[in-house]
PDB file of N, CA and C in Angstrom:
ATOM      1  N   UNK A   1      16.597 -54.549 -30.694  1.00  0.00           N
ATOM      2  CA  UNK A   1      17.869 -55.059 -31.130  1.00  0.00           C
ATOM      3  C   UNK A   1      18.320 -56.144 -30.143  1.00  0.00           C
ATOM      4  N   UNK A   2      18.633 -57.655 -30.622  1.00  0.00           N
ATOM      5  CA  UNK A   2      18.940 -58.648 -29.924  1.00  0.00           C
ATOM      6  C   UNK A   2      20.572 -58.289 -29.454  1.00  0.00           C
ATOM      7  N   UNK A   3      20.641 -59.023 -28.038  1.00  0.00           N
ATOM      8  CA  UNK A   3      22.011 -58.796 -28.343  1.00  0.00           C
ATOM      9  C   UNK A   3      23.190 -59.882 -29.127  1.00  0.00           C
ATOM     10  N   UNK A   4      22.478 -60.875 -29.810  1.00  0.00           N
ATOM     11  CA  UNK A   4      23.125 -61.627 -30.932  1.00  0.00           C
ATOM     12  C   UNK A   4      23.480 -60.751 -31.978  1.00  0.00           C
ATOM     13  N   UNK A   5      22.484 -59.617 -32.103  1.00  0.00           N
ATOM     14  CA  UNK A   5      22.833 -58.710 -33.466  1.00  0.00           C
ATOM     15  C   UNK A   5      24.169 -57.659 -32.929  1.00  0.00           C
ATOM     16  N   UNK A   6      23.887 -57.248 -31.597  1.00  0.00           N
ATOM     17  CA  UNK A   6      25.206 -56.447 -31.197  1.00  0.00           C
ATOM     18  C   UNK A   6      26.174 -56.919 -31.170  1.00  0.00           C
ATOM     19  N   UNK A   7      26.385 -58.746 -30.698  1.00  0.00           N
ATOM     20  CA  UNK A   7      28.053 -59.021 -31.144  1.00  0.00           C
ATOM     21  C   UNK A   7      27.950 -59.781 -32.038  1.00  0.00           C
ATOM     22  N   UNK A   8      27.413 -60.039 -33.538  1.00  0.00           N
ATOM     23  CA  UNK A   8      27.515 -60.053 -34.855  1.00  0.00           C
ATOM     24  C   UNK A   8      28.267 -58.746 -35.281  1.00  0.00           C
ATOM     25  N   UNK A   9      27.357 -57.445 -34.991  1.00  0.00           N
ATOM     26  CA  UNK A   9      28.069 -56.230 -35.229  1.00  0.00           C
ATOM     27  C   UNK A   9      29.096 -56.065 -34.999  1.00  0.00           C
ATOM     28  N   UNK A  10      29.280 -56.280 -33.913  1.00  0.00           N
ATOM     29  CA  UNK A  10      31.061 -55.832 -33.045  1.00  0.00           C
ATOM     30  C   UNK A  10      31.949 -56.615 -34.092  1.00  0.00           C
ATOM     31  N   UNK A  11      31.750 -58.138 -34.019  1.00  0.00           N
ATOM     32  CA  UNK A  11      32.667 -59.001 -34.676  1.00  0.00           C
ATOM     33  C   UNK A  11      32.872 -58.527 -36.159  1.00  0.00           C
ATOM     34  N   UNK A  12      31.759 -57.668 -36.910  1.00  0.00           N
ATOM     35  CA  UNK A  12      31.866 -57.385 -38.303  1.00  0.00           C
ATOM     36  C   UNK A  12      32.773 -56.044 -38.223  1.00  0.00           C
ATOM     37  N   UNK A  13      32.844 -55.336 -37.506  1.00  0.00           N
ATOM     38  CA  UNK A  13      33.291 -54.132 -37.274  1.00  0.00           C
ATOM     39  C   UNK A  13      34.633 -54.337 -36.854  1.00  0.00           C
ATOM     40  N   UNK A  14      34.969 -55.452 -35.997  1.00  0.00           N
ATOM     41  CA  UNK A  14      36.580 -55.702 -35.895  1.00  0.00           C
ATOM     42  C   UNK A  14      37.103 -56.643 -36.852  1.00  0.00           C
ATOM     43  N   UNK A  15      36.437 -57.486 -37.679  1.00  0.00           N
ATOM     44  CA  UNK A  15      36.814 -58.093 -39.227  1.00  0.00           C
ATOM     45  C   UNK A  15      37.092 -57.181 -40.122  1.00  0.00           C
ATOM     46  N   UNK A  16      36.286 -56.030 -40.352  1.00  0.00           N
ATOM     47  CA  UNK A  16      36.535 -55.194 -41.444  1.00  0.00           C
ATOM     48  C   UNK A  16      37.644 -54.416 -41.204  1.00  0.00           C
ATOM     49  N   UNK A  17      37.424 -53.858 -39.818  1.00  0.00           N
ATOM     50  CA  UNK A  17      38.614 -52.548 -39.791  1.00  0.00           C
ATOM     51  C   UNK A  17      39.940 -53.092 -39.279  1.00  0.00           C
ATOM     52  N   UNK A  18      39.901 -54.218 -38.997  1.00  0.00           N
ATOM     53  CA  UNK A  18      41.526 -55.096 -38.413  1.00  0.00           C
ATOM     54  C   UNK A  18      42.100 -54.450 -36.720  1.00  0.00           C
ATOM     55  N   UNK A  19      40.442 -54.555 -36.066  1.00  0.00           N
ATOM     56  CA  UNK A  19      41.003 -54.103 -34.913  1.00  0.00           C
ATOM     57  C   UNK A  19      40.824 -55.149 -33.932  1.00  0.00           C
ATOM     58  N   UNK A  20      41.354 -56.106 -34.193  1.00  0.00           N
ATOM     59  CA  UNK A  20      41.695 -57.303 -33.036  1.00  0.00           C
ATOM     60  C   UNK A  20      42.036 -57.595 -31.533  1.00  0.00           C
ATOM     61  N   UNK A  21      42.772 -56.057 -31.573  1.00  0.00           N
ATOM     62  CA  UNK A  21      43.131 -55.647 -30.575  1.00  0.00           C
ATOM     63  C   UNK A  21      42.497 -55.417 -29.227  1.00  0.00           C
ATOM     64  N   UNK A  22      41.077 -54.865 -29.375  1.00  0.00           N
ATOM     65  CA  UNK A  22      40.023 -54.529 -28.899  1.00  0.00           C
ATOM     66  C   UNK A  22      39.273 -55.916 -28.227  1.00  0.00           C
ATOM     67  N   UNK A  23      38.982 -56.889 -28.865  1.00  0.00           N
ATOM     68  CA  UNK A  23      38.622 -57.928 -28.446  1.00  0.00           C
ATOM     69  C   UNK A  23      39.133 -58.458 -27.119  1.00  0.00           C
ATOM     70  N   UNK A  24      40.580 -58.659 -26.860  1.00  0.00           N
ATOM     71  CA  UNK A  24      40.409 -58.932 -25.234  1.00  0.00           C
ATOM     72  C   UNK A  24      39.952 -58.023 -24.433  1.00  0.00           C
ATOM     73  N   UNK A  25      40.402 -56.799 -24.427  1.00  0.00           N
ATOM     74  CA  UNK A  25      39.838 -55.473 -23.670  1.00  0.00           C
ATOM     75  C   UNK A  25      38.806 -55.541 -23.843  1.00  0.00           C
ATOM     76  N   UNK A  26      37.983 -56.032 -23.973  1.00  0.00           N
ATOM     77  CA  UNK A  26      36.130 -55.845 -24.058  1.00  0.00           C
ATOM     78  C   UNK A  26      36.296 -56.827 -23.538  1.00  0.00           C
ATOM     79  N   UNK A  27      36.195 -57.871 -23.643  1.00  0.00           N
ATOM     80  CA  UNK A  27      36.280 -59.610 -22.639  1.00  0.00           C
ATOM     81  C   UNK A  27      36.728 -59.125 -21.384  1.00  0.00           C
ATOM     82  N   UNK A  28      37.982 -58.715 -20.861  1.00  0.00           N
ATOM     83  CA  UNK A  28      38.069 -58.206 -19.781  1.00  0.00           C
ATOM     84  C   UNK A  28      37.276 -57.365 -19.163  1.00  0.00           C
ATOM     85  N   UNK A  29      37.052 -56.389 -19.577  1.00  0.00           N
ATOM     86  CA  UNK A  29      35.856 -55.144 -19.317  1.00  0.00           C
ATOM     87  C   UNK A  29      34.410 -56.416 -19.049  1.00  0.00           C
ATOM     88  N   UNK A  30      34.230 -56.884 -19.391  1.00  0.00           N
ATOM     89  CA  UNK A  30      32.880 -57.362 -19.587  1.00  0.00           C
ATOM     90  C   UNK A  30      33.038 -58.528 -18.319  1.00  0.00           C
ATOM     91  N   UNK A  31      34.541 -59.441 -18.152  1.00  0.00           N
ATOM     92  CA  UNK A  31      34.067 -60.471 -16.878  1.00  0.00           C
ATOM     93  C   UNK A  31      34.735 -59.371 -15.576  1.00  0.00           C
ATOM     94  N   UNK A  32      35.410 -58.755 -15.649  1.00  0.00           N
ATOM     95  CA  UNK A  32      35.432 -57.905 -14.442  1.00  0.00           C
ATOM     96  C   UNK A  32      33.682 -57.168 -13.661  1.00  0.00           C
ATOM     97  N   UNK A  33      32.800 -56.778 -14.978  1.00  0.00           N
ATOM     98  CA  UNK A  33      31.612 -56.273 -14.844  1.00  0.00           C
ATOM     99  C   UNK A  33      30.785 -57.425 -14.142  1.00  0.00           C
ATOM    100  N   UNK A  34      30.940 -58.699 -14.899  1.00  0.00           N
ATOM    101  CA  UNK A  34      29.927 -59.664 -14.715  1.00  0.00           C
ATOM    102  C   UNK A  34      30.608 -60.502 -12.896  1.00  0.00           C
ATOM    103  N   UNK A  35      31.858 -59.715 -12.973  1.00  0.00           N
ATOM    104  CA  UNK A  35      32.281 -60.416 -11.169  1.00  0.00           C
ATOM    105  C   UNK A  35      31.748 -59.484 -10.637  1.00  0.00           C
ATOM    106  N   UNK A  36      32.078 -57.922 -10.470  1.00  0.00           N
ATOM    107  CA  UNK A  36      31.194 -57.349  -9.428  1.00  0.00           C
ATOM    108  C   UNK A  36      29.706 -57.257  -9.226  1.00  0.00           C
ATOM    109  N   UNK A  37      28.639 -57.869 -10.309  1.00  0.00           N
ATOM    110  CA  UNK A  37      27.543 -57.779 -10.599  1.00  0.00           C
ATOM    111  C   UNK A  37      27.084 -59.132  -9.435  1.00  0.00           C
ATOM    112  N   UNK A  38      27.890 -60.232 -10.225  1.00  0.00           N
ATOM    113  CA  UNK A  38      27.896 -61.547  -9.379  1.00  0.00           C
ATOM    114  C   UNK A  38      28.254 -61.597  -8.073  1.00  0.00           C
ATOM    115  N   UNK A  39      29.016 -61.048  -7.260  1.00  0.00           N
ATOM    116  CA  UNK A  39      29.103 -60.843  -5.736  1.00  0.00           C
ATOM    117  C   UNK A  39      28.497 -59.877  -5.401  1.00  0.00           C
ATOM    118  N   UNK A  40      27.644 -59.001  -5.903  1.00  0.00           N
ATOM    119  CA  UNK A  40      26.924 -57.823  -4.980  1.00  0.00           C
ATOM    120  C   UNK A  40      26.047 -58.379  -4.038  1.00  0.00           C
ATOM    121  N   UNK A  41      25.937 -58.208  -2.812  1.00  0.00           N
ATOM    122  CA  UNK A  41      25.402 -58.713  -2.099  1.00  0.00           C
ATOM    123  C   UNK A  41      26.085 -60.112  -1.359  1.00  0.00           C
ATOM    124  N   UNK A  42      26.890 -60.431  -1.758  1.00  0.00           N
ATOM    125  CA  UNK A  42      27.616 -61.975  -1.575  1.00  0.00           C
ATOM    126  C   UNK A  42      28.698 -61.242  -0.095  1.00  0.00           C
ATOM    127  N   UNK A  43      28.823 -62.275   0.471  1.00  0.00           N
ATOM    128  CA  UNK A  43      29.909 -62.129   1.636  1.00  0.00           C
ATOM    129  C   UNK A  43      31.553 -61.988   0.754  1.00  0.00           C
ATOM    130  N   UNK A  44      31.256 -62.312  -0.413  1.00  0.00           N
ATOM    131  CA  UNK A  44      32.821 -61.977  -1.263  1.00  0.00           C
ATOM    132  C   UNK A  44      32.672 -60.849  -1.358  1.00  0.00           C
ATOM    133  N   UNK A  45      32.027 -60.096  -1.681  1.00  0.00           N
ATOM    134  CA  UNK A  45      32.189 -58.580  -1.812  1.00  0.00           C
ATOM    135  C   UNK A  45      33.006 -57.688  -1.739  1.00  0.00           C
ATOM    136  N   UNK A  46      33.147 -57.387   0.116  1.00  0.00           N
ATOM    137  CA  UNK A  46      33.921 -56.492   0.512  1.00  0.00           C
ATOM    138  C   UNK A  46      35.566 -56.775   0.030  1.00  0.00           C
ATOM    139  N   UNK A  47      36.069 -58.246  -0.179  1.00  0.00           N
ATOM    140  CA  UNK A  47      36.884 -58.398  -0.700  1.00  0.00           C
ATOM    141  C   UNK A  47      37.378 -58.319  -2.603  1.00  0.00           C
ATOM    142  N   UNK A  48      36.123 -58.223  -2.937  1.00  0.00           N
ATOM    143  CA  UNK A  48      36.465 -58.004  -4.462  1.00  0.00           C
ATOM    144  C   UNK A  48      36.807 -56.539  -4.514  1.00  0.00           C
ATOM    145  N   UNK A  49      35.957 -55.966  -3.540  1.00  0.00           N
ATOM    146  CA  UNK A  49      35.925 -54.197  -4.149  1.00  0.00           C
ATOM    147  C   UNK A  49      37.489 -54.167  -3.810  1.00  0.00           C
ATOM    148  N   UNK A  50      38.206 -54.450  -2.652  1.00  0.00           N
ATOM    149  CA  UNK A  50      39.335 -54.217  -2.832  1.00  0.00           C
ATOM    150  C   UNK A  50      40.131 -54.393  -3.316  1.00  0.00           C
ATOM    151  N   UNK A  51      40.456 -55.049  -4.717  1.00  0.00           N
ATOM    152  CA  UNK A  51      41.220 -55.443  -5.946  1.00  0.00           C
ATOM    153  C   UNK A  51      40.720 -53.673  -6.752  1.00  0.00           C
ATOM    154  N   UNK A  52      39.989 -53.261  -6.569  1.00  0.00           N
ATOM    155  CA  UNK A  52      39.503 -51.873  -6.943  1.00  0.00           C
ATOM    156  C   UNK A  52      40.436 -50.917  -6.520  1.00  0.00           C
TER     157      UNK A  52
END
Protein backbone atom coordinates (compact mmCIF):
# COMPACT_ATOMS: atom_id res chain seq x y z
CA UNK A 1 0.00 0.00 0.00
CA UNK A 2 1.51 3.38 -1.33
CA UNK A 3 1.29 6.04 0.87
CA UNK A 4 -0.52 8.16 -1.99
CA UNK A 5 -3.30 5.51 -1.50
CA UNK A 6 -3.34 6.22 2.43
CA UNK A 7 -3.96 9.99 2.00
CA UNK A 8 -6.38 9.50 -1.01
CA UNK A 9 -8.11 7.32 1.70
CA UNK A 10 -7.97 9.69 4.57
CA UNK A 11 -9.15 12.59 2.23
CA UNK A 12 -12.17 10.19 0.98
CA UNK A 13 -13.03 9.31 4.47
CA UNK A 14 -13.10 13.01 5.67
CA UNK A 15 -15.20 14.05 2.29
CA UNK A 16 -17.72 11.49 2.96
CA UNK A 17 -18.23 11.61 6.67
CA UNK A 18 -17.82 15.68 7.02
CA UNK A 19 -15.02 15.39 9.38
CA UNK A 20 -12.89 18.38 8.52
CA UNK A 21 -12.12 18.85 11.69
CA UNK A 22 -9.53 16.21 11.93
CA UNK A 23 -7.44 17.52 9.17
CA UNK A 24 -5.44 20.14 11.07
CA UNK A 25 -4.92 17.79 14.06
CA UNK A 26 -3.25 15.26 11.86
CA UNK A 27 -1.05 18.13 10.10
CA UNK A 28 -0.06 19.11 13.47
CA UNK A 29 0.51 15.60 14.82
CA UNK A 30 2.46 14.83 11.74
CA UNK A 31 4.99 18.29 11.63
CA UNK A 32 5.50 18.12 15.38
CA UNK A 33 6.61 14.19 14.51
CA UNK A 34 8.59 15.21 11.44
CA UNK A 35 10.49 18.16 13.97
CA UNK A 36 11.53 15.72 16.54
CA UNK A 37 12.55 13.11 13.90
CA UNK A 38 14.50 16.09 12.12
CA UNK A 39 16.62 17.27 15.17
CA UNK A 40 17.42 13.86 16.66
CA UNK A 41 20.79 13.94 16.92
CA UNK A 42 21.08 17.80 15.97
CA UNK A 43 22.57 20.24 18.70
CA UNK A 44 18.71 21.65 18.57
CA UNK A 45 17.56 18.85 20.33
CA UNK A 46 17.94 19.23 23.86
CA UNK A 47 16.04 22.37 23.26
CA UNK A 48 13.09 21.02 21.27
CA UNK A 49 12.46 18.20 23.83
CA UNK A 50 11.82 20.97 26.13
CA UNK A 51 8.71 22.49 24.45
CA UNK A 52 7.70 18.70 25.58
Amino acid sequence: MSKLSIMAEFWEFLRVRKKFWLLPIVLVLGLLGALIVLTQGSAVAPFIYTLF
